[in-house]
C-alpha atoms as a PDB file:
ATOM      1  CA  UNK A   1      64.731 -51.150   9.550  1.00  0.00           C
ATOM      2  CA  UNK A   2      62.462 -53.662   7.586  1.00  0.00           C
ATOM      3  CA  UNK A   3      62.940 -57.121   7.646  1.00  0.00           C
ATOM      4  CA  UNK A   4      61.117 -58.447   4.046  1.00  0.00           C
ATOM      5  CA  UNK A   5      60.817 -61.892   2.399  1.00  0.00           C
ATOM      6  CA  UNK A   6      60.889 -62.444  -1.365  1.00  0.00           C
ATOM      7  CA  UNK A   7      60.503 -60.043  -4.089  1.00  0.00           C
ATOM      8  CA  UNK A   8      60.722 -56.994  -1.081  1.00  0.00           C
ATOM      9  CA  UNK A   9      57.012 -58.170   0.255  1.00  0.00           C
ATOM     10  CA  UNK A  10      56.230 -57.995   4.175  1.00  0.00           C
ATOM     11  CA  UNK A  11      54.800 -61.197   5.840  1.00  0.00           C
ATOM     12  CA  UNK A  12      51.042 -59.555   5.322  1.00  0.00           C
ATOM     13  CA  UNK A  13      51.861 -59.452   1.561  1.00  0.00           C
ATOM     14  CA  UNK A  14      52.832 -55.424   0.733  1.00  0.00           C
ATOM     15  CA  UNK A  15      55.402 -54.896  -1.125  1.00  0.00           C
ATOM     16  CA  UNK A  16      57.626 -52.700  -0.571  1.00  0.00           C
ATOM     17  CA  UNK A  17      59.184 -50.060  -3.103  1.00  0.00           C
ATOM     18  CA  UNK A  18      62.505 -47.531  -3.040  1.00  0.00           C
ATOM     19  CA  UNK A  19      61.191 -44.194  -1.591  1.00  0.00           C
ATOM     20  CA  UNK A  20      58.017 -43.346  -0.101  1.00  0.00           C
ATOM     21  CA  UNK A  21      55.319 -46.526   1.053  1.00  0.00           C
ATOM     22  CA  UNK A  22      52.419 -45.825   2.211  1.00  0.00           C
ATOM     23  CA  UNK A  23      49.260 -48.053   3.878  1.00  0.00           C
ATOM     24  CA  UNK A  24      46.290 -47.677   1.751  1.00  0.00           C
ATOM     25  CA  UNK A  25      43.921 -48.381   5.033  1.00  0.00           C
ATOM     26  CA  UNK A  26      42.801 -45.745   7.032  1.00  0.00           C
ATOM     27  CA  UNK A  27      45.415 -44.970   9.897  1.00  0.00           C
ATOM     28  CA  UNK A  28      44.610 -46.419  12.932  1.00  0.00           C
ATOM     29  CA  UNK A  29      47.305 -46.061  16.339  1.00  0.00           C
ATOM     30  CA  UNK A  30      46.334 -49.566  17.681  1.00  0.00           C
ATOM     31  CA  UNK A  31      49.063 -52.277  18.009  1.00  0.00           C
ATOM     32  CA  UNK A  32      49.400 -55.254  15.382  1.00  0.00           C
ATOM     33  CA  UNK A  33      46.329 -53.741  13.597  1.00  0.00           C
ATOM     34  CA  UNK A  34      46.118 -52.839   9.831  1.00  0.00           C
ATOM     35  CA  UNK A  35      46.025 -49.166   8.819  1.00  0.00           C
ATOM     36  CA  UNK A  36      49.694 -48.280   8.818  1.00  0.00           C
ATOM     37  CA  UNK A  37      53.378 -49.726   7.873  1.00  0.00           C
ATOM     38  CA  UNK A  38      55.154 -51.277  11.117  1.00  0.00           C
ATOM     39  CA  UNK A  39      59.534 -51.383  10.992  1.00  0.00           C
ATOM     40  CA  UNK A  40      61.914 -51.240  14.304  1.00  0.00           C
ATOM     41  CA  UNK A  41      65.164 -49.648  15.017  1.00  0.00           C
ATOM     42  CA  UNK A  42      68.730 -51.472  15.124  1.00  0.00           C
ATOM     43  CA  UNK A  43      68.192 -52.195  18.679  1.00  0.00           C
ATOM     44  CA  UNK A  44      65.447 -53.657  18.745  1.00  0.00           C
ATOM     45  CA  UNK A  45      65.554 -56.276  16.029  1.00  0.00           C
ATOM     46  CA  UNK A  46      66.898 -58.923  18.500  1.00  0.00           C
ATOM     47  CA  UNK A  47      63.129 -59.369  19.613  1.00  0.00           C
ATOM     48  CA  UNK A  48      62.261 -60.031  16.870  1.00  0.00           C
ATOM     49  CA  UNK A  49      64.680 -62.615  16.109  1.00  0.00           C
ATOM     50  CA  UNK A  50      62.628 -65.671  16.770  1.00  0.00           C
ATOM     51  CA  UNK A  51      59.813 -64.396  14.717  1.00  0.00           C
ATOM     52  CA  UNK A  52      62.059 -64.223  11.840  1.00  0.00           C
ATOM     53  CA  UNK A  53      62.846 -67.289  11.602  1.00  0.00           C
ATOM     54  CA  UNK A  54      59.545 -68.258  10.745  1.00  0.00           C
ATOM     55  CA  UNK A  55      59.485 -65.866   7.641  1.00  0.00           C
ATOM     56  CA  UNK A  56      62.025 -66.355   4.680  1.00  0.00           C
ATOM     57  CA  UNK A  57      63.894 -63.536   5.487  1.00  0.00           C
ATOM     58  CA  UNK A  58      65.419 -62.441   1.872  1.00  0.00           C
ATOM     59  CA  UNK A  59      66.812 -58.506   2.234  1.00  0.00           C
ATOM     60  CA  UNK A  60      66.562 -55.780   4.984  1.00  0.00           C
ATOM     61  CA  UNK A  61      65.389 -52.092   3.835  1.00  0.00           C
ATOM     62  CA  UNK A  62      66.612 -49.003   5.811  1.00  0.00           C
ATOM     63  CA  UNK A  63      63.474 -46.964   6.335  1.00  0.00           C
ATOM     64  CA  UNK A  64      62.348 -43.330   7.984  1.00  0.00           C
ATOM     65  CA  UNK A  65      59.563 -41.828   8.853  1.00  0.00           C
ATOM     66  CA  UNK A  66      58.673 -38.212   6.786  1.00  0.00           C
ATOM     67  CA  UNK A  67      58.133 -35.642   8.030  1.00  0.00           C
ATOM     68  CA  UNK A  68      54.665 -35.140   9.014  1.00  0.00           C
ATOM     69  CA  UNK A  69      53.392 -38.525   9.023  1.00  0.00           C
ATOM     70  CA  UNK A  70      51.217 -39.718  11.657  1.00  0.00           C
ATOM     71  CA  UNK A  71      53.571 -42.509  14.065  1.00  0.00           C
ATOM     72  CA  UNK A  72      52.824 -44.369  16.803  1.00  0.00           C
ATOM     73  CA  UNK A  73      55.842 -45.795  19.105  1.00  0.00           C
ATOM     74  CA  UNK A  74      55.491 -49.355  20.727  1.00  0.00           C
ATOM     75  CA  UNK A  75      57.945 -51.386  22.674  1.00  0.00           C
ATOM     76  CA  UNK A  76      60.070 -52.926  19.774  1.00  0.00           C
ATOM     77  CA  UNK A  77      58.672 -50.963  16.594  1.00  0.00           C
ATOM     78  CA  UNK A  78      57.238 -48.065  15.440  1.00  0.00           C
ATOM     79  CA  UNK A  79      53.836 -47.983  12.811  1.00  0.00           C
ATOM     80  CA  UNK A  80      54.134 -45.098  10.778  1.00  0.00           C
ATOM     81  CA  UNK A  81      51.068 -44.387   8.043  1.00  0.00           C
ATOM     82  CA  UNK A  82      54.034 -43.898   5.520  1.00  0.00           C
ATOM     83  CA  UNK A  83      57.551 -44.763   5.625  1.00  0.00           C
ATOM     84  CA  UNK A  84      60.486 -44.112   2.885  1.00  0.00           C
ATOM     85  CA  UNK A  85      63.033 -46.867   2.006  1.00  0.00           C
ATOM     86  CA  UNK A  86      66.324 -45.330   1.905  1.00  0.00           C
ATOM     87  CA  UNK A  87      68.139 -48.312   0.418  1.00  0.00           C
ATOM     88  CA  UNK A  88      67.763 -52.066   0.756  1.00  0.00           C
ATOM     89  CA  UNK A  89      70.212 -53.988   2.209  1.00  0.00           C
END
């Protein structure tokens, strides 16, 4: 899941388009860093709930990661160098 702000943008600014999305900076595994796309499962958007509340939160998008793109795991997301929007919610 992606949690985006007006006109489907992220808080850094990309915005985000049905399908396939990719991060135009090299990928890099390292945590809050640029060089990749960040989202979190179902479960853990309730961390994330006091964060959002600083961001006008305006629609949701349903996202995977294809197959074959380079992913990191954290804690309460996932960065993925490319992720594909499934619908928006």
């Amino acid at each position: 899941m992606k949690v985006l702000g007006k006109n489907r943008t992220s808080r850094n600014g990309f915005t985000w388009r049905l399908g396939l999305n990719g991060c135009a900076e090299p990928w890099n595994t390292g945590h809050c860093t640029d060089g990749g796309l960040y989202a979190c499962e179902w479960k853990d958007l309730l961390p994330w709930i006091g964060e959002l509340y600083t961001f006008d939160v305006d629609e949701c998008a349903i996202v995977t990661v294809p197959d074959g793109a380079r992913s990191a795991v954290f804690e309460h997301k996932v960065k993925a160098e490319r992720l594909i929007v499934v619908e928006f919610i």
